[in-house]
Protein backbone atom coordinates (compact mmCIF):
# COMPACT_ATOMS: atom_id res chain seq x y z
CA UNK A 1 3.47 4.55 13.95
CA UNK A 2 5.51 1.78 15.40
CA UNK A 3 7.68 3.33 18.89
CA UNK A 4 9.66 -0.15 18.36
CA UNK A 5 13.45 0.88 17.08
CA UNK A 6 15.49 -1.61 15.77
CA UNK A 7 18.79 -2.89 16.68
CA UNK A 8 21.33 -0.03 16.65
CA UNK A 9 18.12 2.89 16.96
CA UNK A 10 15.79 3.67 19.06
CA UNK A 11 12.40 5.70 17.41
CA UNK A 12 13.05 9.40 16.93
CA UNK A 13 10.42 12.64 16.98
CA UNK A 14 10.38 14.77 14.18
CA UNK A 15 8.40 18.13 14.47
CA UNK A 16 8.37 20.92 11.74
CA UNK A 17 7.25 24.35 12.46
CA UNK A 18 5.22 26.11 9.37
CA UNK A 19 4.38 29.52 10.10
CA UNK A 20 2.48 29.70 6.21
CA UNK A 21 -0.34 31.88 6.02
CA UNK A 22 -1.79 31.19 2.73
CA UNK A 23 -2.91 27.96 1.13
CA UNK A 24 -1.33 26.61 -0.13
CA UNK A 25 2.10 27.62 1.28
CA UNK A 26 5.46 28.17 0.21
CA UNK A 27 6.88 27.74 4.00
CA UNK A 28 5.01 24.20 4.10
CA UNK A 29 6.34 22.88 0.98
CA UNK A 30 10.11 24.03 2.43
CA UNK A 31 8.91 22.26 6.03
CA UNK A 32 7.94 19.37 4.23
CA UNK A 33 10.93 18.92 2.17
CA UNK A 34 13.50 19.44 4.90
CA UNK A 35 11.48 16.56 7.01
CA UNK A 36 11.78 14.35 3.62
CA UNK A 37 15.43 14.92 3.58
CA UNK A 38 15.71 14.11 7.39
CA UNK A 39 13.90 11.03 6.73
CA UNK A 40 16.38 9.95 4.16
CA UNK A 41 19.07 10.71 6.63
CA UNK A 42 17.78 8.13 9.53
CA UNK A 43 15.98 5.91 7.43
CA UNK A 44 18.51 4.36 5.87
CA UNK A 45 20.22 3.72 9.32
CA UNK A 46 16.94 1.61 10.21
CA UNK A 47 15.02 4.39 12.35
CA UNK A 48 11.95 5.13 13.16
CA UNK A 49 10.92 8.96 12.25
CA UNK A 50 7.68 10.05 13.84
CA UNK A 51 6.66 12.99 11.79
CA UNK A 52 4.03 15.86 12.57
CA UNK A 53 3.85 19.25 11.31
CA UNK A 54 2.77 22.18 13.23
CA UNK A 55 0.59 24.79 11.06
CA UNK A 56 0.69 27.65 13.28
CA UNK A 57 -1.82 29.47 10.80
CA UNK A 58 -4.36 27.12 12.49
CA UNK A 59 -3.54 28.39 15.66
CA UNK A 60 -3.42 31.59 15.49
CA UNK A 61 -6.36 32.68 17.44
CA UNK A 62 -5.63 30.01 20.03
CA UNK A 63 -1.95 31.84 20.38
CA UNK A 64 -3.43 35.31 20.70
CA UNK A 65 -5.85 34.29 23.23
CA UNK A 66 -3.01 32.65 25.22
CA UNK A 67 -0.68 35.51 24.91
CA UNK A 68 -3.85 37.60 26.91
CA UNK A 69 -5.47 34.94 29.39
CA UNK A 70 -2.11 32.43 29.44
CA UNK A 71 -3.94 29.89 29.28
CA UNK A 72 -3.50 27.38 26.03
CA UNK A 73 -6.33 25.48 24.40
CA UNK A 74 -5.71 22.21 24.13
CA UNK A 75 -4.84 21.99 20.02
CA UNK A 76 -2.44 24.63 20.98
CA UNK A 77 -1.31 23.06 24.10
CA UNK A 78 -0.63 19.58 22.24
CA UNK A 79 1.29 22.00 19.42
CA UNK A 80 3.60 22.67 22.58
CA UNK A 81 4.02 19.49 23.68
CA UNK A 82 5.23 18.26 20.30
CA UNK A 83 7.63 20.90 20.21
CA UNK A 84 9.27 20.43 23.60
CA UNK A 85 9.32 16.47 23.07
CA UNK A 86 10.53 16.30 20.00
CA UNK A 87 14.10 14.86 19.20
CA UNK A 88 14.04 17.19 15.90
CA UNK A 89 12.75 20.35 15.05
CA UNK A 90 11.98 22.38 11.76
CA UNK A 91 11.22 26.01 11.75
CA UNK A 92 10.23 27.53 8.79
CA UNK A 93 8.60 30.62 8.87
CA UNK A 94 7.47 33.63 5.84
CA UNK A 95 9.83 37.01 6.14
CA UNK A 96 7.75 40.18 6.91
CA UNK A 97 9.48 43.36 7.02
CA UNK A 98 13.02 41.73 7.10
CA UNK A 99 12.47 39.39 9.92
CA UNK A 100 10.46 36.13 10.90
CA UNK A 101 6.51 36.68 10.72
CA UNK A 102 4.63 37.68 14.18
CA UNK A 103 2.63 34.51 14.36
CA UNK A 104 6.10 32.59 14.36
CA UNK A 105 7.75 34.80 16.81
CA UNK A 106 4.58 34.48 18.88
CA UNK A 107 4.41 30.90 19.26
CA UNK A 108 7.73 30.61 20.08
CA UNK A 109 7.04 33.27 23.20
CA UNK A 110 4.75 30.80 24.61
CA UNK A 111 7.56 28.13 24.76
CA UNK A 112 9.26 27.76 28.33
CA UNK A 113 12.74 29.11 27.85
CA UNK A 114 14.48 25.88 28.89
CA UNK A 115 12.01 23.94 27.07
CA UNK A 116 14.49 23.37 24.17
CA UNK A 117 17.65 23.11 25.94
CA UNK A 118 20.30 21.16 23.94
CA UNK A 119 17.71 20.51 20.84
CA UNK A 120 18.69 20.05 17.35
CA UNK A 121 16.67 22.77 15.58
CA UNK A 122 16.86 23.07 11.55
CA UNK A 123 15.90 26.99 10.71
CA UNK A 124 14.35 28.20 7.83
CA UNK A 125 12.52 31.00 5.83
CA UNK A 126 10.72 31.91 3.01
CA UNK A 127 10.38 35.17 0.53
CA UNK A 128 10.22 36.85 -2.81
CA UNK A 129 13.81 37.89 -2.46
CA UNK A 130 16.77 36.69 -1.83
CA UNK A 131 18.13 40.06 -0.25
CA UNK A 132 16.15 38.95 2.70
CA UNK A 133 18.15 35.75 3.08
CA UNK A 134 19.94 37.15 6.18
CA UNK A 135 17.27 36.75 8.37
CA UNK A 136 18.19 33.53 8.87
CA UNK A 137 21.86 34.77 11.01
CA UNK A 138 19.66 37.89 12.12
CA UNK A 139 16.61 36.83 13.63
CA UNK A 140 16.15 33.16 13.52
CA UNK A 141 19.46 31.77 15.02
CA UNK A 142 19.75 34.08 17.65
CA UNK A 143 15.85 33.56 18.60
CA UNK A 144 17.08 29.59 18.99
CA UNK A 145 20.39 30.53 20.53
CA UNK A 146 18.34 32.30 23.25
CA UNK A 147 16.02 28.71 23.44
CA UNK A 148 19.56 27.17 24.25
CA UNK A 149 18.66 24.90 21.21
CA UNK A 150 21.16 23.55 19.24
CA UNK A 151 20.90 25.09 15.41
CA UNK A 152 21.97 22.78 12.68
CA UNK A 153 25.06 24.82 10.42
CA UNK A 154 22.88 24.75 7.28
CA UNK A 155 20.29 27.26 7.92
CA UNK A 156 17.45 27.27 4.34
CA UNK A 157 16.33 30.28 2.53
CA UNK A 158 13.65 29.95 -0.25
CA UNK A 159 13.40 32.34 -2.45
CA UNK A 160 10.44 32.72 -5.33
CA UNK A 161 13.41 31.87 -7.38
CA UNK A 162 14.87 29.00 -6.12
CA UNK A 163 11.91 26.57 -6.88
CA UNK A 164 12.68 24.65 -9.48
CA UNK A 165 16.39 25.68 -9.93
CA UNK A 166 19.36 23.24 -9.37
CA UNK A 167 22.39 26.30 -8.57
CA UNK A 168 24.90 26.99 -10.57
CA UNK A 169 29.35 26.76 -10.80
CA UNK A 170 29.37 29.32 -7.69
CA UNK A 171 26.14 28.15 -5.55
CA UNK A 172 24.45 25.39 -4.34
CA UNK A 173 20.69 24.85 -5.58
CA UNK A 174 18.14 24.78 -2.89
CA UNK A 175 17.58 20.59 -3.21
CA UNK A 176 21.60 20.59 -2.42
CA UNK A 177 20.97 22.93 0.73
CA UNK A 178 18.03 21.06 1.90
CA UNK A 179 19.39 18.26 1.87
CA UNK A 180 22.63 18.83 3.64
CA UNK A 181 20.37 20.74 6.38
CA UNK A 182 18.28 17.60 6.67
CA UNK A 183 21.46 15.26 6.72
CA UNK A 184 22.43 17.59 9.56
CA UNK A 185 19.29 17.74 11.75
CA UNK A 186 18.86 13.80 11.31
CA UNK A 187 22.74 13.22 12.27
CA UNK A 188 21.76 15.30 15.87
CA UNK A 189 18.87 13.51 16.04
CA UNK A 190 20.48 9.73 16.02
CA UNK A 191 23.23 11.05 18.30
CA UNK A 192 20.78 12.65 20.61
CA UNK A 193 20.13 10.76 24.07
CA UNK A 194 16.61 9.08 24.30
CA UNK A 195 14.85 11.62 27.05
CA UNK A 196 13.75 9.57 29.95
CA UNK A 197 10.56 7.57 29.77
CA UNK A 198 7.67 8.60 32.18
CA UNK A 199 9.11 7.08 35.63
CA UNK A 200 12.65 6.92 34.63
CA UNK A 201 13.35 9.85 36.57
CA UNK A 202 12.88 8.31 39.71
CA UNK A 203 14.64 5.27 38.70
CA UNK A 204 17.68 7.42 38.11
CA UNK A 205 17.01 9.33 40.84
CA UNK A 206 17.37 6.12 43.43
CA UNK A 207 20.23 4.66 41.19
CA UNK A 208 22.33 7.52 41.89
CA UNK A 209 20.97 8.14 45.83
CA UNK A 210 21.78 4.05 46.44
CA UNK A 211 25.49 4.91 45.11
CA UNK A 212 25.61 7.89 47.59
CA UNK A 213 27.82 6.90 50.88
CA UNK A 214 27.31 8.39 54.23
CA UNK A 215 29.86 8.72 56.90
């Protein structure tokens, strides 16, 4: 996909998280959705959205194994790097036993603390109920808080449910949540600073030693 933004953008990186064990999944269709809704947040304002989705259920011997030797094949290692460069991320993961699934929790233990500092992350879950919706203030935004990323307000909870329902006089429908979460994650995204291309760093670096005066 084109890296070229045009006037007024600049290309933006759009990961989502699905932590979906079956096939097909529930927690993808959510991930999926939410990244439809943040493309129709920053497409309309002329940018580009590169889009990849992270199936952790792929990975999952790849994350064990790393959680023992701590060392990270490279599928998994390229899973990481997508993460920590993205300008967006979606994290959608199943509820087991009232909290976010161990493969999820995993993967994000294998992300450097300050990896995520100051990004826009879009939560979400999955489950049969929606007494489990909670998990969402519970588990997943403090897990984020602790990543110092920045949590959209509109967290997502799916329940069996909610497919196919539009909401009702005292509640919005889940196509009315997702997309205000999406408009949410894409509005962070667009007002997000571009991170420095490879070699910028130095170029900053001697702007701002050149400005430094000596007596």
């Amino acid at each position: 996909m084109s890296r070229t933004a045009p006037a007024g953008g600049r290309p933006v990186r759009l990961v989502a998280v699905s932590a979906g064990l079956s096939t097909p999944s529930g927690t993808r269709l959510l991930a999926d959705r939410l990244a439809e809704a943040v493309h129709g947040e920053l497409g309309p304002q002329g940018y580009e959205v590169e889009s990849r989705v992270v199936e952790l259920r792929e990975l999952a011997v790849a994350i064990a194994n790393n959680l023992v030797t701590g060392f990270p094949p490279p599928p998994l290692a390229a899973a990481i790097d997508a993460v920590t460069a993205a300008d967006g991320l979606i994290a959608v993961t199943p509820v087991f036993s009232a909290s976010y699934s161990g493969l999820f929790k995993s993967f994000f233990d294998l992300i450097d603390p300050g990896a995520l500092t100051g990004r826009p992350v879009l939560v979400a879950a999955t489950g049969g109920t929606a007494r489990h919706s909670l998990v969402l203030e519970h588990s997943l935004r403090p897990l984020f808080a602790y990543l110092r990323a920045v949590v959209v307000p509109t967290a997502v909870y799916a329940a069996s449910e909610d497919w196919g329902t539009g909401g009702g006089a005292y509640a919005d429908g889940l196509p009315t949540r997702i997309r205000r979460a999406g408009g949410e994650l894409g509005a962070l995204m667009a007002a997000r600073p571009a991170d420095p291309e490879p070699g910028d760093e130095i170029s900053t670096l001697e702007r701002q030693l050149s400005d430094l005066r000596f007596d």
